[in-house]
N, C-alpha and C. Protein backbone atom coordinates (compact mmCIF):
# COMPACT_ATOMS: atom_id res chain seq x y z
N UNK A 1 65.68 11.06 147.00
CA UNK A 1 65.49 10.71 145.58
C UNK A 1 65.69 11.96 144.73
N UNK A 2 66.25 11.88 143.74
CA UNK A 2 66.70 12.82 142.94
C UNK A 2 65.36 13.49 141.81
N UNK A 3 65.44 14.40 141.54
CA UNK A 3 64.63 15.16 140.63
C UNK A 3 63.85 14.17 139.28
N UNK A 4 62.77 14.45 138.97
CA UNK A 4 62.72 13.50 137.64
C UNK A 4 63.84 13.47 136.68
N UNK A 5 63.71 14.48 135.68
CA UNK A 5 64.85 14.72 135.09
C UNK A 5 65.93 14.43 135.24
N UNK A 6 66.52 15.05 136.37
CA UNK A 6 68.08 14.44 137.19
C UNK A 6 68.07 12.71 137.36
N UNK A 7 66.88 12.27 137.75
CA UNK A 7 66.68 10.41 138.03
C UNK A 7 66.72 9.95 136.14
N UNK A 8 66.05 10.73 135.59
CA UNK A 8 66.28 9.89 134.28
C UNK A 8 67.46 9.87 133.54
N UNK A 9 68.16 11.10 133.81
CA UNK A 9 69.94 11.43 133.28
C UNK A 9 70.45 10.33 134.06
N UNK A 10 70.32 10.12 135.29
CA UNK A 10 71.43 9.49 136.10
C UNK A 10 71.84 7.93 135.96
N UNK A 11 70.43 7.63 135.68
CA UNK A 11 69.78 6.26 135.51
C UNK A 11 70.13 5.62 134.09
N UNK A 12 70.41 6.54 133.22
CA UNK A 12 70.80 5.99 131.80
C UNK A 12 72.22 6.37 131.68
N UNK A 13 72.85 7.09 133.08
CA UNK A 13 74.29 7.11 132.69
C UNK A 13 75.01 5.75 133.00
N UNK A 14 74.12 5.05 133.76
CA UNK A 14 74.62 4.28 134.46
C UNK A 14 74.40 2.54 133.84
N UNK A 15 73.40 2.77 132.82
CA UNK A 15 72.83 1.73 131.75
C UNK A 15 74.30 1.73 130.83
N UNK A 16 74.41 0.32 129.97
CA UNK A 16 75.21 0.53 129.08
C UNK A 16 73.89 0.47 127.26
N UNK A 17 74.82 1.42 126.65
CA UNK A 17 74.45 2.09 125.34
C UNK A 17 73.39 1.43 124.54
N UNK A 18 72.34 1.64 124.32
CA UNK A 18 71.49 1.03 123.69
C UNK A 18 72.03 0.35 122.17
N UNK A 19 73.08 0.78 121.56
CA UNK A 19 73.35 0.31 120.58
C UNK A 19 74.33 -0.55 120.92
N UNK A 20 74.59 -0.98 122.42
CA UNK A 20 75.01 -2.18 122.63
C UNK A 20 74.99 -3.33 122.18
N UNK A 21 75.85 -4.09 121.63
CA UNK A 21 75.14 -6.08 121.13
C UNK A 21 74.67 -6.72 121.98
N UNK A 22 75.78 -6.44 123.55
CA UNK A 22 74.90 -7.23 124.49
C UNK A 22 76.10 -8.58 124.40
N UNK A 23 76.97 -8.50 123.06
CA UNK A 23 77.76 -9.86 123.77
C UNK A 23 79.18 -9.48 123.88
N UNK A 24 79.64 -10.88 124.61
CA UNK A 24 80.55 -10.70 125.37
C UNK A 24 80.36 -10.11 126.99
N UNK A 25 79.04 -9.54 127.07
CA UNK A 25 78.88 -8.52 128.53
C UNK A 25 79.11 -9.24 129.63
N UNK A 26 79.46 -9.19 130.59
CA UNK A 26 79.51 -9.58 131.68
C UNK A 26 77.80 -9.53 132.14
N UNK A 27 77.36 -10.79 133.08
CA UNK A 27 76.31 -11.42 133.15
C UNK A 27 75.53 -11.92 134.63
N UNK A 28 74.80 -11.86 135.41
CA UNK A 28 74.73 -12.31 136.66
C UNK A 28 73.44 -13.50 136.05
N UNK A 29 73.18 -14.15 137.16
CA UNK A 29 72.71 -15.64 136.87
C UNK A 29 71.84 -16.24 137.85
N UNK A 30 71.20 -17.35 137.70
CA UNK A 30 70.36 -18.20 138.82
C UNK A 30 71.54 -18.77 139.18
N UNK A 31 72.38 -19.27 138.71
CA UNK A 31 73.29 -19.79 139.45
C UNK A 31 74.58 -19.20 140.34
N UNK A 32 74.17 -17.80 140.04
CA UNK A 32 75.26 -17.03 141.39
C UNK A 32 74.79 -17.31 142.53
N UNK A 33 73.64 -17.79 143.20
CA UNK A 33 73.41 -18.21 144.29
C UNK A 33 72.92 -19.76 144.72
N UNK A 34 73.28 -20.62 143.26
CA UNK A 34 73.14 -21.03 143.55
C UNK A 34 74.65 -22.23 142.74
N UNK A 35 75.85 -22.00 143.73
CA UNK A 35 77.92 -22.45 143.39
C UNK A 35 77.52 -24.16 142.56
N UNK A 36 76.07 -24.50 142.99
CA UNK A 36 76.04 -26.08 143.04
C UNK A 36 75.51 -26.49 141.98
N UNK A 37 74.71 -25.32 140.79
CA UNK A 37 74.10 -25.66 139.84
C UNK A 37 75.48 -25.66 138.75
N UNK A 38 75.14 -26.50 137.52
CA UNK A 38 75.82 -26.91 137.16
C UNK A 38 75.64 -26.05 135.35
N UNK A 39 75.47 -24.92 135.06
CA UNK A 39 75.26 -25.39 133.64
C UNK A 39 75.31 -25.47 132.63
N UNK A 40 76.79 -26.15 132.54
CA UNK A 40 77.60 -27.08 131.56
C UNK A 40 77.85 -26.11 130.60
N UNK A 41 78.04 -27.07 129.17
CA UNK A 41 78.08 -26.11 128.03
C UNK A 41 77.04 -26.15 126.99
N UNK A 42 76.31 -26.06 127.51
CA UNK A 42 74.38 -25.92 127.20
C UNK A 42 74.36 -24.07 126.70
N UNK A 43 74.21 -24.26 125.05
CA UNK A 43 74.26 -23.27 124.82
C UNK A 43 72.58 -22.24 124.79
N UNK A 44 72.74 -21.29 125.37
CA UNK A 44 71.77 -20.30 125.61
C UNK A 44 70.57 -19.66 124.73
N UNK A 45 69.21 -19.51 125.06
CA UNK A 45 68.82 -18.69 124.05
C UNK A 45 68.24 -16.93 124.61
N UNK A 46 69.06 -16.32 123.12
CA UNK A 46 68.85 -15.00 123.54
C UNK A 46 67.11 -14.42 123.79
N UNK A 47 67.25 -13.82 124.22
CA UNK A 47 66.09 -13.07 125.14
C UNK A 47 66.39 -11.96 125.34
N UNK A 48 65.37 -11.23 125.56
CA UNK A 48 64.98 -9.65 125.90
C UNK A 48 63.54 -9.29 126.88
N UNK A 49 63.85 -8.42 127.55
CA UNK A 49 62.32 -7.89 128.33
C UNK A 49 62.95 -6.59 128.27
N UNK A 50 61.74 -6.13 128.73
CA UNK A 50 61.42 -4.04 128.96
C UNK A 50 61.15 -3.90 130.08
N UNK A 51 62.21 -3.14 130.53
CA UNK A 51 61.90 -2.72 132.23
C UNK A 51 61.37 -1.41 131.98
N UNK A 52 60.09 -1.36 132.35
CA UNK A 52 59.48 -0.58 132.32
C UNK A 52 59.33 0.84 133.29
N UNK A 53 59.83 2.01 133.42
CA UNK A 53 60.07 2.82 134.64
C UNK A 53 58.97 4.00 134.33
N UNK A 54 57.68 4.28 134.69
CA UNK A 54 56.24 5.17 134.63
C UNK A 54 56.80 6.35 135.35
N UNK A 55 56.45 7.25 134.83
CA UNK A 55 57.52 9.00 135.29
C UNK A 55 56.04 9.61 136.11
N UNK A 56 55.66 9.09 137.38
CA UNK A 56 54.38 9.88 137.85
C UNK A 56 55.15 11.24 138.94
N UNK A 57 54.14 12.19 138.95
CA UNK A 57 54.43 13.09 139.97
C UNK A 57 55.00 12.76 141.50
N UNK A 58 54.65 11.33 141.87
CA UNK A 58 54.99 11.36 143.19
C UNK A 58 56.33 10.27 143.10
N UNK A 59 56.78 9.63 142.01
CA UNK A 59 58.19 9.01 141.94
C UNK A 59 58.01 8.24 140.94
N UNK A 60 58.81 7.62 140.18
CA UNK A 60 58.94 5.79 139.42
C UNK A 60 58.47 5.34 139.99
N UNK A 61 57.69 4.61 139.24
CA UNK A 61 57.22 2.86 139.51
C UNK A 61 57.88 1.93 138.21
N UNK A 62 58.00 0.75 138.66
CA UNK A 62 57.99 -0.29 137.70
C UNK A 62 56.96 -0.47 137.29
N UNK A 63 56.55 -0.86 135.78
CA UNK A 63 55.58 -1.92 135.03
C UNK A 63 56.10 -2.66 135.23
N UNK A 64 54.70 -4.25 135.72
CA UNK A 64 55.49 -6.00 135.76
C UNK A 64 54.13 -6.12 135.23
N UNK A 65 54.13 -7.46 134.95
CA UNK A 65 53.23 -8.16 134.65
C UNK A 65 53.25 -9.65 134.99
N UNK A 66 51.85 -10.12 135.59
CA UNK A 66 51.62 -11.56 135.69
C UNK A 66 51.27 -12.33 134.78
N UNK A 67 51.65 -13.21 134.73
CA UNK A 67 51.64 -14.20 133.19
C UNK A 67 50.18 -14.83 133.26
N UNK A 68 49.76 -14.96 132.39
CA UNK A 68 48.83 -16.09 132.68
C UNK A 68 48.55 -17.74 133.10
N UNK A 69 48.03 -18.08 134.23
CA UNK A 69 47.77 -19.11 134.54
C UNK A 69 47.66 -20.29 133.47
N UNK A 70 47.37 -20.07 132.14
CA UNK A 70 47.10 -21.35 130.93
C UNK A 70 48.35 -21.39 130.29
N UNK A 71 49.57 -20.29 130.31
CA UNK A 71 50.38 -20.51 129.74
C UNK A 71 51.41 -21.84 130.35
N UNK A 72 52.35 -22.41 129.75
CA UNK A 72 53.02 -23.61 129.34
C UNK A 72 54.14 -23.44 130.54
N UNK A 73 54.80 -22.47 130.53
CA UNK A 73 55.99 -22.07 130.89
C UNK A 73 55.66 -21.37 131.84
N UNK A 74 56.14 -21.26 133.41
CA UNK A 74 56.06 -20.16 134.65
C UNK A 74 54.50 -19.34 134.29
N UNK A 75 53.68 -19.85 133.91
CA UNK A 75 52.30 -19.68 133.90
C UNK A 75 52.42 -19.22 135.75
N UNK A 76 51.76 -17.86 135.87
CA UNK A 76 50.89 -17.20 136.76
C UNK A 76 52.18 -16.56 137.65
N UNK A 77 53.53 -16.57 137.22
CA UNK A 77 54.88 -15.88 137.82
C UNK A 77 54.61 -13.97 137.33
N UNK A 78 55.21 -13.32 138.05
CA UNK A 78 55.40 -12.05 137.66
C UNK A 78 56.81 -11.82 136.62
N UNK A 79 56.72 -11.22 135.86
CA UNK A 79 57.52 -11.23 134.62
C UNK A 79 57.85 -9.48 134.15
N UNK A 80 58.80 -9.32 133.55
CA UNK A 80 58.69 -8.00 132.36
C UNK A 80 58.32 -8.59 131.02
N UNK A 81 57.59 -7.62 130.90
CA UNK A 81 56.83 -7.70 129.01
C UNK A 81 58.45 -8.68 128.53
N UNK A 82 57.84 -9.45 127.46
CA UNK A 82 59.71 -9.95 126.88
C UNK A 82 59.21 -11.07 126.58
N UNK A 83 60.60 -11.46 125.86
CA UNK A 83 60.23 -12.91 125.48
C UNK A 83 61.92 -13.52 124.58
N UNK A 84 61.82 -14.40 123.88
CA UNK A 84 63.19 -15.10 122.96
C UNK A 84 63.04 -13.69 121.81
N UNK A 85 64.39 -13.47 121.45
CA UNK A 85 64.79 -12.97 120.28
C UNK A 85 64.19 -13.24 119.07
N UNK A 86 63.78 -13.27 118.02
CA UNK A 86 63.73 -13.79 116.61
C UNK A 86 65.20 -13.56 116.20
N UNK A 87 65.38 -14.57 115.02
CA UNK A 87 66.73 -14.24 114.52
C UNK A 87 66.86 -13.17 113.42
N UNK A 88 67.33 -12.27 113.81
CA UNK A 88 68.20 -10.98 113.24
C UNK A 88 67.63 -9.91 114.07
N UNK A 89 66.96 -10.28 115.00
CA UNK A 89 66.33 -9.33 116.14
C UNK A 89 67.38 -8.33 116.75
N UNK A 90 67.89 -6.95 117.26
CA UNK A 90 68.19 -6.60 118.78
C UNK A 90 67.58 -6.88 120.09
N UNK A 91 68.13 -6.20 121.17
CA UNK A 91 67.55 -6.79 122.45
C UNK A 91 66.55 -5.71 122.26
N UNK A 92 67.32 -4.89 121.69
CA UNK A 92 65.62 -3.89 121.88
C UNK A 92 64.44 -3.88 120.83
N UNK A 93 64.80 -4.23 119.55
CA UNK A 93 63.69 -4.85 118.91
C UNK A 93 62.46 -5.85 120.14
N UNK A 94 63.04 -6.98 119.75
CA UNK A 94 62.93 -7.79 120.88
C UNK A 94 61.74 -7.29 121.74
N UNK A 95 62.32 -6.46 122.75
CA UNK A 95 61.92 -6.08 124.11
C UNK A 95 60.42 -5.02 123.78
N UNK A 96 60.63 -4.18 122.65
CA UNK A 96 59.45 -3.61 122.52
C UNK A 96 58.51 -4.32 121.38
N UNK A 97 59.15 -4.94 120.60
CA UNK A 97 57.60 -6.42 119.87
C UNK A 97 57.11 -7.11 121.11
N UNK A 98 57.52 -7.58 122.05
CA UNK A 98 57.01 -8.31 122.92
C UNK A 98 56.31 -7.53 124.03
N UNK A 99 56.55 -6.56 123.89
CA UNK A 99 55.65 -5.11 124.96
C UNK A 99 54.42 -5.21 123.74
N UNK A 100 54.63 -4.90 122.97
CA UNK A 100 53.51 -4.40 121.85
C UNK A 100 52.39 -5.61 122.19
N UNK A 101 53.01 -6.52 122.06
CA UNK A 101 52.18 -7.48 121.89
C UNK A 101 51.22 -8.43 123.46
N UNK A 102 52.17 -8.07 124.18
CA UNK A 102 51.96 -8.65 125.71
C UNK A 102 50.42 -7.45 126.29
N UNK A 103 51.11 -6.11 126.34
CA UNK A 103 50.07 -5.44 127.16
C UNK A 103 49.99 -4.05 125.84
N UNK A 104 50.31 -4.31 124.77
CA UNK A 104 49.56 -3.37 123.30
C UNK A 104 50.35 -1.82 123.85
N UNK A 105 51.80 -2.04 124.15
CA UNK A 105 52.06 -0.84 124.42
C UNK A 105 52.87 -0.22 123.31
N UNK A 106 52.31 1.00 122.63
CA UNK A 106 53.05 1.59 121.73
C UNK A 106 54.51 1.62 121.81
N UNK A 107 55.39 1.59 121.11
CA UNK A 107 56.93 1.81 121.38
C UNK A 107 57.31 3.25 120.61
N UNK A 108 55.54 4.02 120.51
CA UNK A 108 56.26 5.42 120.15
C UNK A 108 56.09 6.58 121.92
N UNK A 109 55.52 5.75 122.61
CA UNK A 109 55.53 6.29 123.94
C UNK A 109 57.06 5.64 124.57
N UNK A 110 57.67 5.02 124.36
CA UNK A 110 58.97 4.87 125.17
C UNK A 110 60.18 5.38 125.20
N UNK A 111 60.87 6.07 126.05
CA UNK A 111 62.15 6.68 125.94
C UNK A 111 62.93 5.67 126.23
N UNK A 112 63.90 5.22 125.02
CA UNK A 112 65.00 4.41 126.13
C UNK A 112 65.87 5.10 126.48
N UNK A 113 66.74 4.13 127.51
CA UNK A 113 67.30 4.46 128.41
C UNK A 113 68.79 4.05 128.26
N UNK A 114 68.82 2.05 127.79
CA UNK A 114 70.07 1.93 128.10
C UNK A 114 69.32 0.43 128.38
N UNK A 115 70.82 0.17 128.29
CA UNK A 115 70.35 -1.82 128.48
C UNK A 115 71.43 -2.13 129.87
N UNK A 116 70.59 -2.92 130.80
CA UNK A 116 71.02 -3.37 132.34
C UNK A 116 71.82 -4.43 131.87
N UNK A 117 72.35 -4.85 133.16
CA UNK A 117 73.43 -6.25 133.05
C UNK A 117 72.44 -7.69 132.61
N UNK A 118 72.78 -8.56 131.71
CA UNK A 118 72.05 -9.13 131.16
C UNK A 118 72.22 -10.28 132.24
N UNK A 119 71.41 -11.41 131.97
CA UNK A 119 70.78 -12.22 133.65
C UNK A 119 70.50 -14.03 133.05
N UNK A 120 71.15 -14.62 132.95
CA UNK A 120 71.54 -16.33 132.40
C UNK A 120 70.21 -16.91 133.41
N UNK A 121 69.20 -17.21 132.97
CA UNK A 121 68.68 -18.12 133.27
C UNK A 121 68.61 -19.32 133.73
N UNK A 122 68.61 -20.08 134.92
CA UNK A 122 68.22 -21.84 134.78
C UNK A 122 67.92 -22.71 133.81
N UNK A 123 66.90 -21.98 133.03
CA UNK A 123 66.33 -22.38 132.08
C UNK A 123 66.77 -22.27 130.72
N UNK A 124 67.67 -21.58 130.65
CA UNK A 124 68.37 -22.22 129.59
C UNK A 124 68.85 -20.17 128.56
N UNK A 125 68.06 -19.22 129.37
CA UNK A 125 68.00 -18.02 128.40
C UNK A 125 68.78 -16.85 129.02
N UNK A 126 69.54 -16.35 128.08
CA UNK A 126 70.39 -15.32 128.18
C UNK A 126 69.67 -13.88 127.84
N UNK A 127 68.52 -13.12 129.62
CA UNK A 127 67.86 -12.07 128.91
C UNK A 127 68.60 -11.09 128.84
N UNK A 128 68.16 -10.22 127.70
CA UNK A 128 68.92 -8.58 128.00
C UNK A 128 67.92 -7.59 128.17
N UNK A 129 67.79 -7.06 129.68
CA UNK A 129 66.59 -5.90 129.98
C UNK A 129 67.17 -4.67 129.61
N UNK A 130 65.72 -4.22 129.12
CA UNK A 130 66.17 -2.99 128.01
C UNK A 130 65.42 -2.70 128.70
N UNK A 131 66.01 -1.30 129.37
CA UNK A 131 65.09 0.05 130.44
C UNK A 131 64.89 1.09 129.43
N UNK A 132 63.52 1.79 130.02
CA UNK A 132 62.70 2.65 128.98
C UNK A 132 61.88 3.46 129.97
N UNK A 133 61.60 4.53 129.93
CA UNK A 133 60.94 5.78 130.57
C UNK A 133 59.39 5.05 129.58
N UNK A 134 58.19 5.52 130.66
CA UNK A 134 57.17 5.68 129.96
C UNK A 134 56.43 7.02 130.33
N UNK A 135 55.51 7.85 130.21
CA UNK A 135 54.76 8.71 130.59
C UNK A 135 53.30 7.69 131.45
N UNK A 136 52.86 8.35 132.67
CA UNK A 136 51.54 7.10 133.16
C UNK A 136 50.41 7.30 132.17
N UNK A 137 49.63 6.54 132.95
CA UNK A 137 48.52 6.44 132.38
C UNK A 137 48.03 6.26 131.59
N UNK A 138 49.16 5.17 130.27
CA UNK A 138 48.56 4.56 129.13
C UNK A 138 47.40 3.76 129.36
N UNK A 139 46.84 3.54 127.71
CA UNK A 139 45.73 2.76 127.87
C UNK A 139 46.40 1.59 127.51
N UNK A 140 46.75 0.77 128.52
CA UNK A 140 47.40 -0.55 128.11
C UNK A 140 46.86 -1.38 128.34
N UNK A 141 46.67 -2.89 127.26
CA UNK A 141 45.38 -3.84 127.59
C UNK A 141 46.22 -4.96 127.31
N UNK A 142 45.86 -5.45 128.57
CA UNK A 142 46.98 -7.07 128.11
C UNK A 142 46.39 -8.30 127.62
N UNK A 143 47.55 -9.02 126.80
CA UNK A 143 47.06 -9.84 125.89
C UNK A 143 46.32 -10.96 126.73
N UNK A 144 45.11 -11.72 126.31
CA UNK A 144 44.55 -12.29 126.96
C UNK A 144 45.16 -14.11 127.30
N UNK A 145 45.94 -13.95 125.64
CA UNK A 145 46.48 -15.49 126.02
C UNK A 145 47.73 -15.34 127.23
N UNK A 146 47.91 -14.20 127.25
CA UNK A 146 49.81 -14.22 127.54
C UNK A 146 50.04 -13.69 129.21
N UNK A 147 49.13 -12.03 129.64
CA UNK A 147 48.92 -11.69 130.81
C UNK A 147 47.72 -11.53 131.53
N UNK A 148 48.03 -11.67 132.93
CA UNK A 148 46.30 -12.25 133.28
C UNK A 148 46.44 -10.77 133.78
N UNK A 149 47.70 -10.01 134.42
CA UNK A 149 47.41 -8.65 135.23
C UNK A 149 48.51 -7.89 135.18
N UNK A 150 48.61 -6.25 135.14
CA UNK A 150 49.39 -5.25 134.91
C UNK A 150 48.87 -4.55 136.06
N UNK A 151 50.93 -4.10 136.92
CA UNK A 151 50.67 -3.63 138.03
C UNK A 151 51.75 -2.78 138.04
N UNK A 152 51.67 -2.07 139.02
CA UNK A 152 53.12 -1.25 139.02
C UNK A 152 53.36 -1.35 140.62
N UNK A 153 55.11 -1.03 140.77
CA UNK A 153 55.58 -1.29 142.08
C UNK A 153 56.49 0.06 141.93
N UNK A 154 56.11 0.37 143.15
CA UNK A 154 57.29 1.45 143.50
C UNK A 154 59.25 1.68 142.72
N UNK A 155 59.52 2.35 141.98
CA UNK A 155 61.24 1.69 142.20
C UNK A 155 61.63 2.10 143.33
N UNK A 156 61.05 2.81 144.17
CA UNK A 156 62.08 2.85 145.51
C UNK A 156 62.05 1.23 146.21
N UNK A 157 61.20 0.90 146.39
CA UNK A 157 60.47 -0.53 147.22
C UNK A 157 61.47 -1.50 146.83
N UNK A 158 61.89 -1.43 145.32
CA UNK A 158 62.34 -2.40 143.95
C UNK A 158 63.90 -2.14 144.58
N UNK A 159 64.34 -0.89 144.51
CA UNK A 159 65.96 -0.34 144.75
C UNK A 159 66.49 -0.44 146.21
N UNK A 160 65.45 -1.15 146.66
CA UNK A 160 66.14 -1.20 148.64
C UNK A 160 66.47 -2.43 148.78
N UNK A 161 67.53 -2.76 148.71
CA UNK A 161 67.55 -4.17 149.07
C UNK A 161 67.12 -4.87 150.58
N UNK A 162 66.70 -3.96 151.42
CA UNK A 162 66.11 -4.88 152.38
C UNK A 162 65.05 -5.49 152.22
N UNK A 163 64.20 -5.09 151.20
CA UNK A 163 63.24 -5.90 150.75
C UNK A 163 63.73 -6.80 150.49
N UNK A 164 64.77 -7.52 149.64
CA UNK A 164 64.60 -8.40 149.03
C UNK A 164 65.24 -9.54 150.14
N UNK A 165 64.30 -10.85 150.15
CA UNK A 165 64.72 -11.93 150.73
C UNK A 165 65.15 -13.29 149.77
N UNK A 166 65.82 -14.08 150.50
CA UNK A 166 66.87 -14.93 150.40
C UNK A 166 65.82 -16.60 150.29
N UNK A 167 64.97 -16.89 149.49
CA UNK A 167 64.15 -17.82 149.77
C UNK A 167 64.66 -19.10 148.89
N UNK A 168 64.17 -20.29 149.49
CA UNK A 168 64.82 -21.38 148.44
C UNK A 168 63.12 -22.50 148.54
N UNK A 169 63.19 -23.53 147.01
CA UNK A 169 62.80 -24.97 147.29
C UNK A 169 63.23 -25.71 146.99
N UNK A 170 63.38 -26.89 147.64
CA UNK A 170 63.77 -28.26 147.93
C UNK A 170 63.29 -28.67 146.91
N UNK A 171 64.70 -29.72 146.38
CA UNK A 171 64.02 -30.52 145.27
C UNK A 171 64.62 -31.86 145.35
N UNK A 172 63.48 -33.11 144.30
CA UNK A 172 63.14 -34.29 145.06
C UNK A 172 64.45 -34.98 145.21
N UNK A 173 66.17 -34.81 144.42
CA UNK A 173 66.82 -35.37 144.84
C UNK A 173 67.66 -34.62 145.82
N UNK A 174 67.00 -34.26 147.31
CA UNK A 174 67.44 -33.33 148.01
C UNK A 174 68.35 -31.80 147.78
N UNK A 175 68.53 -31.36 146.66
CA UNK A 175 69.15 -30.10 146.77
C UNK A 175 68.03 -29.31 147.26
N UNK A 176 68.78 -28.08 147.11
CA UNK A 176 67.94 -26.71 147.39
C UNK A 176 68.28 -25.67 146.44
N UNK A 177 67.13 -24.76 145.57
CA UNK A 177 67.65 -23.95 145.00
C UNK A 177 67.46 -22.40 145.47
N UNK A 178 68.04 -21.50 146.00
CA UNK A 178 68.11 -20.58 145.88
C UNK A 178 67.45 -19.22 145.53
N UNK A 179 66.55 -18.54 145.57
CA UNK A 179 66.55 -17.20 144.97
C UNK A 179 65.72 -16.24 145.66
N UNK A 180 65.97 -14.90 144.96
CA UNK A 180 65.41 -13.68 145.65
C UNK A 180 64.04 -13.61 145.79
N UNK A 181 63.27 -12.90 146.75
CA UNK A 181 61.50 -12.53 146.52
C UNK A 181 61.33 -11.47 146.88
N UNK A 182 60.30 -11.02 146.36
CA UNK A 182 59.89 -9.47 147.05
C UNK A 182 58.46 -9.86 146.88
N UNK A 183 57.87 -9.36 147.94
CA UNK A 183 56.10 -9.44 148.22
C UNK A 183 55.74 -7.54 147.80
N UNK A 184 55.07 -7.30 147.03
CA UNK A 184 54.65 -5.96 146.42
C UNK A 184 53.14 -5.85 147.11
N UNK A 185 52.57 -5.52 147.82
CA UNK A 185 50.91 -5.88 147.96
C UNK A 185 50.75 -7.76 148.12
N UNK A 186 50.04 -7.90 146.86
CA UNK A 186 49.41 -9.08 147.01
C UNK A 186 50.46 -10.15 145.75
N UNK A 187 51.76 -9.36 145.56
CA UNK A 187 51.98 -9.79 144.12
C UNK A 187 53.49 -10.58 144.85
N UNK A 188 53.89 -11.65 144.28
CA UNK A 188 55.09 -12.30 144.67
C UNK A 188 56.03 -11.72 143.82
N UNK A 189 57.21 -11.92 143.87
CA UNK A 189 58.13 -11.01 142.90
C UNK A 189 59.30 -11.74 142.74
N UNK A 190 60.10 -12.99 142.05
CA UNK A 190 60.91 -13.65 142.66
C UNK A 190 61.56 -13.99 141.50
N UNK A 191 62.17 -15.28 141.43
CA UNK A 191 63.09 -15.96 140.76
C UNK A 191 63.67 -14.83 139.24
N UNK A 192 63.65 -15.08 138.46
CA UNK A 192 64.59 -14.25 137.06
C UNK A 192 64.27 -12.73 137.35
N UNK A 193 62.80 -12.54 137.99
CA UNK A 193 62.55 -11.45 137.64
C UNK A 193 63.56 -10.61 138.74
N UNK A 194 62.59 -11.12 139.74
CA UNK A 194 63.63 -10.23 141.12
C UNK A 194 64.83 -10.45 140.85
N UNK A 195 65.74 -11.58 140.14
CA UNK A 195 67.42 -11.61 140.13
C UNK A 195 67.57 -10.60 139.15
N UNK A 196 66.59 -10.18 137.73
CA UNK A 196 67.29 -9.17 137.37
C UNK A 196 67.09 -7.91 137.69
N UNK A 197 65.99 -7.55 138.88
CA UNK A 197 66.22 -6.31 139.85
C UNK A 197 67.02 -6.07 140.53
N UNK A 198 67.52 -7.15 140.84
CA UNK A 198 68.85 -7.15 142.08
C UNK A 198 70.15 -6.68 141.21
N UNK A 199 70.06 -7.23 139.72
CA UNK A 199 71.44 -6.60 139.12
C UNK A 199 70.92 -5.45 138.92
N UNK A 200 69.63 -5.05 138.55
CA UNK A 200 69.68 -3.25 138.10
C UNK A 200 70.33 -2.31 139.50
N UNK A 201 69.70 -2.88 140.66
CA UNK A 201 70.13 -2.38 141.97
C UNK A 201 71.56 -2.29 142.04
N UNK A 202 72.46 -3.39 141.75
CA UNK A 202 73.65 -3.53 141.62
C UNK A 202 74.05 -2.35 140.94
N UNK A 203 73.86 -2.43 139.74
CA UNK A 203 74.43 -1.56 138.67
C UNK A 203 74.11 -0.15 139.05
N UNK A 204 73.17 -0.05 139.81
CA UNK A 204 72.77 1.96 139.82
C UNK A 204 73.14 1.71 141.35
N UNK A 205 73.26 1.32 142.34
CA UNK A 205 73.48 1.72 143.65
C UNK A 205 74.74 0.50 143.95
N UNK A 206 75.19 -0.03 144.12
CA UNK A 206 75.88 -1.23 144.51
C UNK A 206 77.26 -1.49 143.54
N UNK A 207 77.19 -2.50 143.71
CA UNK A 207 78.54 -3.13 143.37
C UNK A 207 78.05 -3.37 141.52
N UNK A 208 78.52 -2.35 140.92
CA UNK A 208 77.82 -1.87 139.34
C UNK A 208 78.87 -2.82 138.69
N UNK A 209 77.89 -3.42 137.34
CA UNK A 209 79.07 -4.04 136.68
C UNK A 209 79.60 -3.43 135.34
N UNK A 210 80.72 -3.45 135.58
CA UNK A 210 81.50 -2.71 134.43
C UNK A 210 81.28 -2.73 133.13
């Protein structure tokens, strides 16, 4: 693993430009693994999250967060801070109102970095993860309607792809859908979130998209 400094140069050379729009970009998807989903010309809504990367003495970790169990939507899934765009929003507006507001994290503690390959949802949303350096040991308190828990995972753990497995469920008119997991401790790590780890992995070690 490379030097802090040297990991944070390298890591945002490899991000595209924060003053990016984000359209037109080339895109990875729930449906790259899964040739059989279908989805149409169902137009998208924009989205943003904050990949969060904590600069401690002994390496990066990711910030994730677990959603809360009462919420509507993937209630009790592991997630990045984020959420839909407002209209006239950036991805990075976006990505740090919905940090602010999820786990009260200042956006005068964040360095960005650079925006990852953006990641088409099942569900209908086109996110764009906006990576950002933090310093540890904020006092970060998460919102009570929105996250039930704030954890951090290694990025080495995150950047190996042998972690990541190949898991699917069956659904009632027999298909199967597809997607990645990673087990962190006690924490599941899977569907949008883990697919858009797998493109950051892509993009800094792998088959990077242009």
């Amino acid at each position: 693993m490379k030097p802090g400094s040297e990991l944070r140069e390298w890591i945002s050379h490899h991000l595209d430009p924060i003053a990016d729009s984000g359209v037109g970009r080339p895109y990875q998807s729930d449906f790259d693994m899964n040739p059989d989903m279908d989805p149409g010309e169902t137009a998208v809504v924009p989205a943003a999250v904050l990949v969060p990367l904590i600069e401690r003495p002994e390496g990066l970790s990711v910030l994730l967060t677990r959603r809360s169990s009462t919420l509507r939507r993937h209630s009790g899934q592991v997630a990045f801070p984020g959420g839909r765009m407002d209209p006239g929003e950036t991805a990075v507006e976006a990505a740090l109102r919905e940090a602010e507001e999820e786990i009260a994290l200042d956006r005068a503690h964040v360095t960005l970095a650079g925006l990852s390959t953006p990641y088409r949802t099942g569900t209908g949303y086109l996110v764009t993860p906006v990576v950002g350096f933090l310093p540890p040991d904020l006092p970060l308190v998460p919102s009570e309607a929105e996250v039930a828990h704030i954890f951090e995972t290694p990025f080495g753990f995150l950047m190996n792809p042998a972690n990541y497995e190949e898991r699917h469920y069956d659904l009632p008119d027999g298909g199967r859908r597809r997607f990645y997991a990673m087990t962190w401790e006690d924490e599941l790590i899977w569907g949008a979130t883990a697919g858009m780890l797998r493109a950051l992995y892509d993009r800094l070690y792998g088959a990077a998209v242009a």
